[in-house]
Protein backbone atom coordinates (compact mmCIF):
# COMPACT_ATOMS: atom_id res chain seq x y z
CA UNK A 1 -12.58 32.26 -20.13
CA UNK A 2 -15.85 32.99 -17.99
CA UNK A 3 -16.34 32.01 -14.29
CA UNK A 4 -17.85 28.89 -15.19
CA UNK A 5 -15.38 27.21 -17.49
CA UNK A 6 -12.93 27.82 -15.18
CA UNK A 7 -14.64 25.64 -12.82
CA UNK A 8 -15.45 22.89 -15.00
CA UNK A 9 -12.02 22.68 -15.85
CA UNK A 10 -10.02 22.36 -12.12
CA UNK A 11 -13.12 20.72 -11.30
CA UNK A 12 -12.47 17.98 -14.08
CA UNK A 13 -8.51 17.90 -12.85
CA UNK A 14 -10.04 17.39 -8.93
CA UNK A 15 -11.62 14.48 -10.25
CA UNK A 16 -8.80 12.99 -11.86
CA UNK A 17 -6.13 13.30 -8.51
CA UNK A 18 -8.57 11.75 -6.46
CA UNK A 19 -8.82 8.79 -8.61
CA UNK A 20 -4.95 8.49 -8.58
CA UNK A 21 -4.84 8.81 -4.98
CA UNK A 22 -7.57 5.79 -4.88
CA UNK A 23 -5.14 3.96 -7.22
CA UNK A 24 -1.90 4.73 -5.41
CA UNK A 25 -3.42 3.77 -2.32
CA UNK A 26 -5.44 0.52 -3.47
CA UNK A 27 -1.62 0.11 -4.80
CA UNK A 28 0.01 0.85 -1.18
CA UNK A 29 -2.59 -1.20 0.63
CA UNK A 30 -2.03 -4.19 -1.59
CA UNK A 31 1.83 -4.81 -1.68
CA UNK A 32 1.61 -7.96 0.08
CA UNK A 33 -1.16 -9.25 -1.80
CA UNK A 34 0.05 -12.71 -3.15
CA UNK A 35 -3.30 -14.12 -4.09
CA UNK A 36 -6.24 -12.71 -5.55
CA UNK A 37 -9.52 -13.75 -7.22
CA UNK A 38 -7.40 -13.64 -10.78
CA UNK A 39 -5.10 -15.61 -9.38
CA UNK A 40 -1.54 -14.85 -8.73
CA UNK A 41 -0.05 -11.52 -7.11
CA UNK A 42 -1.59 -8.11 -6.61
CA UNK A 43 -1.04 -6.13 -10.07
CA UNK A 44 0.07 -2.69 -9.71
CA UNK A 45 -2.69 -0.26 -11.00
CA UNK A 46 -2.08 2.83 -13.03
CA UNK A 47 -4.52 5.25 -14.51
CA UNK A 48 -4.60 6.63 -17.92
CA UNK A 49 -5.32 10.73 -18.56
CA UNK A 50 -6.95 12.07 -21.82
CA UNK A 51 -7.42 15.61 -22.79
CA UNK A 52 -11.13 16.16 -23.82
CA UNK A 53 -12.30 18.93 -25.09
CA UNK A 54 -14.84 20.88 -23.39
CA UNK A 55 -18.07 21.25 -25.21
CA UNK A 56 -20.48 24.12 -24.02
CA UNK A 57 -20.74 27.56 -26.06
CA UNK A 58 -18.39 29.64 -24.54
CA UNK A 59 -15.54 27.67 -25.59
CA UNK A 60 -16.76 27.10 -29.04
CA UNK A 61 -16.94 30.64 -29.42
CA UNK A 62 -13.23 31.10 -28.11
CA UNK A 63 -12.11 28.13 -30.09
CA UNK A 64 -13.32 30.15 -33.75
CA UNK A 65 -11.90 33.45 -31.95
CA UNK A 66 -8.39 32.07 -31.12
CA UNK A 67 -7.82 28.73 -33.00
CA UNK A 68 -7.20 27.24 -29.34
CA UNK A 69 -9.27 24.48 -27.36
CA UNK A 70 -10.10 24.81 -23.64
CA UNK A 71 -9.52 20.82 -22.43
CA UNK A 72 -10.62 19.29 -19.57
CA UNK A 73 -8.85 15.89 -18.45
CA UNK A 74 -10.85 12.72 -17.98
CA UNK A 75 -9.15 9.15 -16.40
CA UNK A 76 -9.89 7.32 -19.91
CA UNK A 77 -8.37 3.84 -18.54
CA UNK A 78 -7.18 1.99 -15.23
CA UNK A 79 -4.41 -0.27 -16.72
CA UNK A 80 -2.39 -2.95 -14.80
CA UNK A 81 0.59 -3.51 -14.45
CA UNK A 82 1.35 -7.05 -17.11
CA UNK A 83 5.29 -6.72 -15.81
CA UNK A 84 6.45 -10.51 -14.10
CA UNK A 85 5.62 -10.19 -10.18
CA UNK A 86 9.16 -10.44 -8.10
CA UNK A 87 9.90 -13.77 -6.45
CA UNK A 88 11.14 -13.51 -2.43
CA UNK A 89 12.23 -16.50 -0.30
CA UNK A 90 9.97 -17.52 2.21
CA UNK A 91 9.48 -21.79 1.76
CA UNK A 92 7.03 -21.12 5.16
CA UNK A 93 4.42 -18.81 2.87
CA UNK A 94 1.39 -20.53 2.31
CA UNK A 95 1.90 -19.26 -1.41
CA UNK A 96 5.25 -20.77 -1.93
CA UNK A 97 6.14 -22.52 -5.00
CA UNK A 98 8.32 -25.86 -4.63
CA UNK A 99 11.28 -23.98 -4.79
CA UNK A 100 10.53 -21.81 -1.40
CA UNK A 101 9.86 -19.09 -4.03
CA UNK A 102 6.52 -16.15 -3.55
CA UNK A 103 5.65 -14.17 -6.07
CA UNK A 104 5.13 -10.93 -4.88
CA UNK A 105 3.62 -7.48 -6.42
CA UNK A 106 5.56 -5.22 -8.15
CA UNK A 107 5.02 -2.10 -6.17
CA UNK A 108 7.82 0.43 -5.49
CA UNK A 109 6.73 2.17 -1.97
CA UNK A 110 9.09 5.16 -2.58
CA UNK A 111 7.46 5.88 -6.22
CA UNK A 112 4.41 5.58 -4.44
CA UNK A 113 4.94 8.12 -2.65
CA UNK A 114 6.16 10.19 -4.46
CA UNK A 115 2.95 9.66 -6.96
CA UNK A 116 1.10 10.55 -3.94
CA UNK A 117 2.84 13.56 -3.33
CA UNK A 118 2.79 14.90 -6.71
CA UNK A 119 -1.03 14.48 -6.88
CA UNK A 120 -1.61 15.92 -3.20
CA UNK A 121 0.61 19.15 -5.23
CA UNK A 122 -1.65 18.79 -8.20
CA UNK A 123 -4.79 19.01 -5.96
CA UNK A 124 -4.26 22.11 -4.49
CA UNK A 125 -2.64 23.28 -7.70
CA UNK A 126 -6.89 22.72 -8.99
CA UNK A 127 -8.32 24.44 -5.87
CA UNK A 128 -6.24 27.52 -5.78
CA UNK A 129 -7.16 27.67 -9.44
CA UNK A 130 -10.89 27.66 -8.47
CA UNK A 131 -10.34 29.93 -5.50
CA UNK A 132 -8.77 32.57 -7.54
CA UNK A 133 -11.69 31.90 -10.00
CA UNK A 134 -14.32 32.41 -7.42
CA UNK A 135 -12.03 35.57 -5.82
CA UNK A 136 -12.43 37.26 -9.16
CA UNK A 137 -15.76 37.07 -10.04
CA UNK A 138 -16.93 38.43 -6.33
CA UNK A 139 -14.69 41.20 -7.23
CA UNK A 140 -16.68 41.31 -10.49
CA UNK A 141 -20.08 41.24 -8.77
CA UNK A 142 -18.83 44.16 -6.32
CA UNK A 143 -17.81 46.35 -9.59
CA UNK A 144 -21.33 45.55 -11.07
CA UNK A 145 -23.03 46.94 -7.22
């Protein structure tokens, strides 16, 4: 794999941890949402991750050499959540059904979290990759002086 690919790939996985971390946090900053422009509760947001493969000539090369594809990952869809919102007690709520009944989002702080968490890990998982990728082709350069 040259210098190059290696970028485009952790570069391609930066990309798709910050766009969970927009989507856990839109999620996080929403869980009291009971009313929005669709009507109804917040919807809990999730993102969708495809596999693409890369397309440049390096990797097509490879690909006849070894049989194997080099992938890069690409958010293909942000889906929502079309579960039934959960229903707290609160007759004072200016969203209250006749019943005293909210309907609130279905957002689970503690997975949340730990989605954030993971992708925080997965982030620096992507830029130690490209470190080490950069680390190694100085020490190329130097070998070439």
């Amino acid at each position: 794999m040259d210098f190059l690919t290696a970028m485009q790939i952790s570069s391609s996985g930066l990309s798709v941890q910050r766009q969970r971390m927009e989507v856990i946090s839109s999620n996080l900053a929403n869980m009291e949402t009971t009313r929005t422009p669709e009507g109804g509760p917040y919807r809990k947001k999730s993102i969708v991750v495809s596999a693409l493969p890369l397309e440049n000539e390096f990797a097509s090369v490879l690909k006849n050499e070894l049989g194997d594809t080099l992938n890069q990952v690409l958010v293909t869809q942000v889906i929502r959540d079309q579960s039934e919102p959960r229903t707290i007690f609160n007759p004072n709520h200016p969203d209250a059904n006749e019943e005293g009944y909210v309907a609130m989002p279905n957002i689970n702080v503690i997975g949340e979290i730990v989605d954030m968490i993971t992708t925080t890990r997965s982030f620096e998982a992507n830029v130690t990759a490209i470190n080490a990728a950069k680390s190694m082709a100085l020490r190329a350069i130097e070998l070439g002086r």
